[in-house]
Protein backbone atom coordinates (compact mmCIF):
# COMPACT_ATOMS: atom_id res chain seq x y z
CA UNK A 1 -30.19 -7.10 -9.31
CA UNK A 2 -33.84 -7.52 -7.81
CA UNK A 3 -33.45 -11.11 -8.04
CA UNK A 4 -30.01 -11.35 -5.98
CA UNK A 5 -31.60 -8.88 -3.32
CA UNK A 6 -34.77 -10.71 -2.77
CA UNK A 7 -32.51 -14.62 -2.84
CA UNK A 8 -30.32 -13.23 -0.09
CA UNK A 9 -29.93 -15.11 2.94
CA UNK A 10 -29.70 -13.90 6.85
CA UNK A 11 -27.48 -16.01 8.68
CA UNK A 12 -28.52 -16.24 12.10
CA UNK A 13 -25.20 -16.72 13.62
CA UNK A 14 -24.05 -13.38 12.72
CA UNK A 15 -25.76 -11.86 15.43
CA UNK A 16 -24.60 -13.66 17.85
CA UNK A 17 -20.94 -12.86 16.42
CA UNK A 18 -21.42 -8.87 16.45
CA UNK A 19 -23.35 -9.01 20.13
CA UNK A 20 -20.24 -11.63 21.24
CA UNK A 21 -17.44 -9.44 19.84
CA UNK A 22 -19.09 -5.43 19.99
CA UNK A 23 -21.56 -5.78 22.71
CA UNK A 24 -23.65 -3.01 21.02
CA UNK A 25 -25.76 -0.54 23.50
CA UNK A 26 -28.69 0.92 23.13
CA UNK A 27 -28.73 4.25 21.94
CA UNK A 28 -25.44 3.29 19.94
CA UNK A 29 -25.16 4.45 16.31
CA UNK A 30 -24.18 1.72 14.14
CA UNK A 31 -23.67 1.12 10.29
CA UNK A 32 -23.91 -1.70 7.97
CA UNK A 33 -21.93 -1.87 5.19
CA UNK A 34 -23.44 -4.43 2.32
CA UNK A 35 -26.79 -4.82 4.50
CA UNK A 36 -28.43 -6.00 1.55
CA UNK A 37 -32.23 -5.22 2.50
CA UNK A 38 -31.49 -5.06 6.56
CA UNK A 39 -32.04 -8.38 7.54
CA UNK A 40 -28.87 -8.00 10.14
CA UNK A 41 -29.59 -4.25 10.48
CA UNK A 42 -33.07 -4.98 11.46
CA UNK A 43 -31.71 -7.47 14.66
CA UNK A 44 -29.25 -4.59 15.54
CA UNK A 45 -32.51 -2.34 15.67
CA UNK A 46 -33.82 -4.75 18.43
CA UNK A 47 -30.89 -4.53 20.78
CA UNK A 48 -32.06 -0.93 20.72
CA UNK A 49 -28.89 0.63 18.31
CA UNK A 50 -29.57 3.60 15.89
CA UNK A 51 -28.88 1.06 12.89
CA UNK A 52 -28.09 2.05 9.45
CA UNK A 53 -27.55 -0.23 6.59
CA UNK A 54 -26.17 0.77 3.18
CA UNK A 55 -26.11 -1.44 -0.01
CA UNK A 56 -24.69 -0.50 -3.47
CA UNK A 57 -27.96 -2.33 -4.89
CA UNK A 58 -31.03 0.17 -5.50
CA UNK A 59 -33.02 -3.22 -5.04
CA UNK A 60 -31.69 -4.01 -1.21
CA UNK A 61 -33.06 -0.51 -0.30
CA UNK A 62 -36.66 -0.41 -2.32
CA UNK A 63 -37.07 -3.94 -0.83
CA UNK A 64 -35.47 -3.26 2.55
CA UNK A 65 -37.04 -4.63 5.62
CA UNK A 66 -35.25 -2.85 8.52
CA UNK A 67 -36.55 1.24 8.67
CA UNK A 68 -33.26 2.84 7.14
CA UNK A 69 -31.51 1.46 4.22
CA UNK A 70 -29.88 3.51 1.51
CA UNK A 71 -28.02 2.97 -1.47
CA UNK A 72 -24.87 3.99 -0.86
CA UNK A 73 -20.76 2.92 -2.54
CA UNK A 74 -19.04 3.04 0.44
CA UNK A 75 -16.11 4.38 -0.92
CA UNK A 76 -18.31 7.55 -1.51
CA UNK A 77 -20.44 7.69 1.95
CA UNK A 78 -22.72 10.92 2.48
CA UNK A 79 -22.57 10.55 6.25
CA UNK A 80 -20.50 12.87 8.25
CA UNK A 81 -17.33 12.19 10.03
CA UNK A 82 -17.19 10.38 13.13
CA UNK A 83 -21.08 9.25 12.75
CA UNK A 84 -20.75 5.86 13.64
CA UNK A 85 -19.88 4.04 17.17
CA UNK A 86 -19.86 1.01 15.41
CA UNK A 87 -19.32 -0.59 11.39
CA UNK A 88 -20.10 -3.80 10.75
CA UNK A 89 -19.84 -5.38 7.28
CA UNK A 90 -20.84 -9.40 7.13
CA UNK A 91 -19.42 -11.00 3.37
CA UNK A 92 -18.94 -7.35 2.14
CA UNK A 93 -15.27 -6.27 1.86
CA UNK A 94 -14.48 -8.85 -0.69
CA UNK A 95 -16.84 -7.78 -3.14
CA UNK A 96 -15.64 -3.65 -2.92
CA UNK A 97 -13.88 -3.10 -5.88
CA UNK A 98 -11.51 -0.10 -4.37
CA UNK A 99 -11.16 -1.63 -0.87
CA UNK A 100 -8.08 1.07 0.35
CA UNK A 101 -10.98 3.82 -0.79
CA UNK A 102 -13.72 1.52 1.00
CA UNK A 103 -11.37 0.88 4.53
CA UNK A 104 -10.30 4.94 4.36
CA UNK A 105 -13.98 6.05 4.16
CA UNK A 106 -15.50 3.69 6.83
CA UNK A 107 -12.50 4.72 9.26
CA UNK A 108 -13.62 7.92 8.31
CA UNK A 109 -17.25 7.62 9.08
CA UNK A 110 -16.40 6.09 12.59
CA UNK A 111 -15.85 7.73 15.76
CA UNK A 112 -12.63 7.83 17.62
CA UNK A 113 -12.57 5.31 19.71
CA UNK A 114 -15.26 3.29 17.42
CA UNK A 115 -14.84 -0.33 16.84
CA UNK A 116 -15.28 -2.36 13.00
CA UNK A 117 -16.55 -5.84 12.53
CA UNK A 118 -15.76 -7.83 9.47
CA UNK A 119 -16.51 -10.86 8.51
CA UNK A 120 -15.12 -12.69 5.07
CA UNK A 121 -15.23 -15.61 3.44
CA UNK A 122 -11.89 -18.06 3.82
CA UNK A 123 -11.96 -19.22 0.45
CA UNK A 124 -8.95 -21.31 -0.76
CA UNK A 125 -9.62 -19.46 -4.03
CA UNK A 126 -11.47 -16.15 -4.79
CA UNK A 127 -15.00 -16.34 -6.35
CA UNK A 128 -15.22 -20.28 -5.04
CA UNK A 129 -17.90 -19.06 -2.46
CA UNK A 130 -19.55 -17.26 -4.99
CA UNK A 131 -20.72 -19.89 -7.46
CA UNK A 132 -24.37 -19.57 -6.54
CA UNK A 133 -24.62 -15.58 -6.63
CA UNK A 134 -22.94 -15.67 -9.91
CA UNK A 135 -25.70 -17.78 -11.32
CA UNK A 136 -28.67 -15.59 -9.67
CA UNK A 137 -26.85 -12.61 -11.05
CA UNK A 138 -25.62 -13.48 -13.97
CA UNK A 139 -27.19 -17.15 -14.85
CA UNK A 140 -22.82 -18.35 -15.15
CA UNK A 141 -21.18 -19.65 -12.27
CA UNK A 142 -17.36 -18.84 -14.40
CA UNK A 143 -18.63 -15.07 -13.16
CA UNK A 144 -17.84 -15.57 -9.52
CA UNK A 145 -14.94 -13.50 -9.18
CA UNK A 146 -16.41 -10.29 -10.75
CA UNK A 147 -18.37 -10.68 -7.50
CA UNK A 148 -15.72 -12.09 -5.32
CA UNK A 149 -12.92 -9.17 -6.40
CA UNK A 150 -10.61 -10.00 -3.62
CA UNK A 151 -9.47 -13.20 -1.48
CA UNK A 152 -8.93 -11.80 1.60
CA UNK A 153 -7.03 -12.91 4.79
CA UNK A 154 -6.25 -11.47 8.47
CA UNK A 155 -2.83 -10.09 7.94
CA UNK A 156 -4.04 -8.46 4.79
CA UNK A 157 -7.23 -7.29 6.32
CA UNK A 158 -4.80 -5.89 9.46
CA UNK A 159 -2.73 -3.80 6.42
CA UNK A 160 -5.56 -2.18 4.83
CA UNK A 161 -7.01 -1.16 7.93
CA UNK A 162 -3.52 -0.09 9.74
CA UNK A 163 -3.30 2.49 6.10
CA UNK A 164 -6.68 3.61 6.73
CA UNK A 165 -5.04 4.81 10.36
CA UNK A 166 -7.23 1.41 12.28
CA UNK A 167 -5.98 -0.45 14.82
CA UNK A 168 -6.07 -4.04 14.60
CA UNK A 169 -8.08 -5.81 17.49
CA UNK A 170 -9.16 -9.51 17.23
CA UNK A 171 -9.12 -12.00 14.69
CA UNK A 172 -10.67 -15.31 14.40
CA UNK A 173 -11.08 -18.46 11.54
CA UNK A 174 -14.85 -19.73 11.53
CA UNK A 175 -15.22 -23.38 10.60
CA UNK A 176 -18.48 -24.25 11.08
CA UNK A 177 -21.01 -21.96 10.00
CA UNK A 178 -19.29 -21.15 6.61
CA UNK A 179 -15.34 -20.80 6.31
CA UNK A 180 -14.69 -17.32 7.24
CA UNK A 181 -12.72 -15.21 8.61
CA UNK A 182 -13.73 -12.53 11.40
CA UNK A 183 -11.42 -9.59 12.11
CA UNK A 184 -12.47 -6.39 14.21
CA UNK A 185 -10.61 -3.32 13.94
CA UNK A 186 -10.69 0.02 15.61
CA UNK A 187 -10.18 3.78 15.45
CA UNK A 188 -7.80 4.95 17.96
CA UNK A 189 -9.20 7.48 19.96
């Protein structure tokens, strides 16, 4: 998993999509979910946000380059309730393997009020996106979907979220950067 942690990729044009669509503040505490080693987390930092990133990957953390990263399932988060003003997870929720468990525990985690940020891939089918993570990880692109557990879209996204007691917000198709799908979501207050 070292190998996948150090290959991973900051897209630039995710920042622009959380400060577009959250307008984080300073002082604001905010979470990543799947921050890999905090290459978002550590842009979030710079607007002047109390950013934490968690990764299930020991690696992400021991290699992190943003000050707080932890390995952390975030179906199983050790933060208290209502922590958070703000969760953002960029190409995370398809890869949770218990994503009612994932969705109740970040809606947990966030304040009332609090506003979620997700972005997924719009794949036309599930591990497609994948391919090339499958073959750092496991050296066999036919792995994909073990990565890629779910093929997510908006209305599905809105269903998890509205059992997890979240409000749906915004939603959005990306075309050019990557096909993906952007859906924020929010805890009533």
């Amino acid at each position: 998993m070292r190998r996948y942690a150090l290959a991973q990729r900051f897209g630039g044009q995710h920042i622009t999509t959380v400060k577009r669509l959250l307008d984080p503040q300073p002082g604001m505490r905010l979470l990543e979910v799947g921050s890999g080693r905090g290459h978002l987390t550590k842009k979030l930092e710079a607007l002047g946000t109390i950013a934490t990133g968690i990764d299930a990957n020991p690696e992400a953390a021991q290699n992190a380059v943003a000050r707080d990263i932890r390995t952390m399932r975030v179906e199983e988060m050790e933060f208290p309730a209502s922590e958070f003003d703000q969760i953002v997870a960029i190409h995370a929720i398809e890869h949770f393997p218990l994503i009612a468990e994932a969705f109740a525990d970040m809606a947990r985690v966030l304040k009332p009020g609090g506003q979620m940020l997700l972005i997924y891939p719009a794949e036309p089918i599930r591990g497609l996106f994948s391919v090339p993570d499958a073959i750092i990880i496991y050296r066999n692109p036919f792995r994909s979907r073990e990565l890629h557990r779910h093929k997510l879209r908006p209305s599905e996204v809105r269903a998890i979220g509205t059992a997890a007691g979240l409000e749906h917000v915004h939603s959005e198709f990306q075309l050019f950067t990557s096909p993906q799908f952007v859906t924020v979501l929010r805890k009533p207050a």
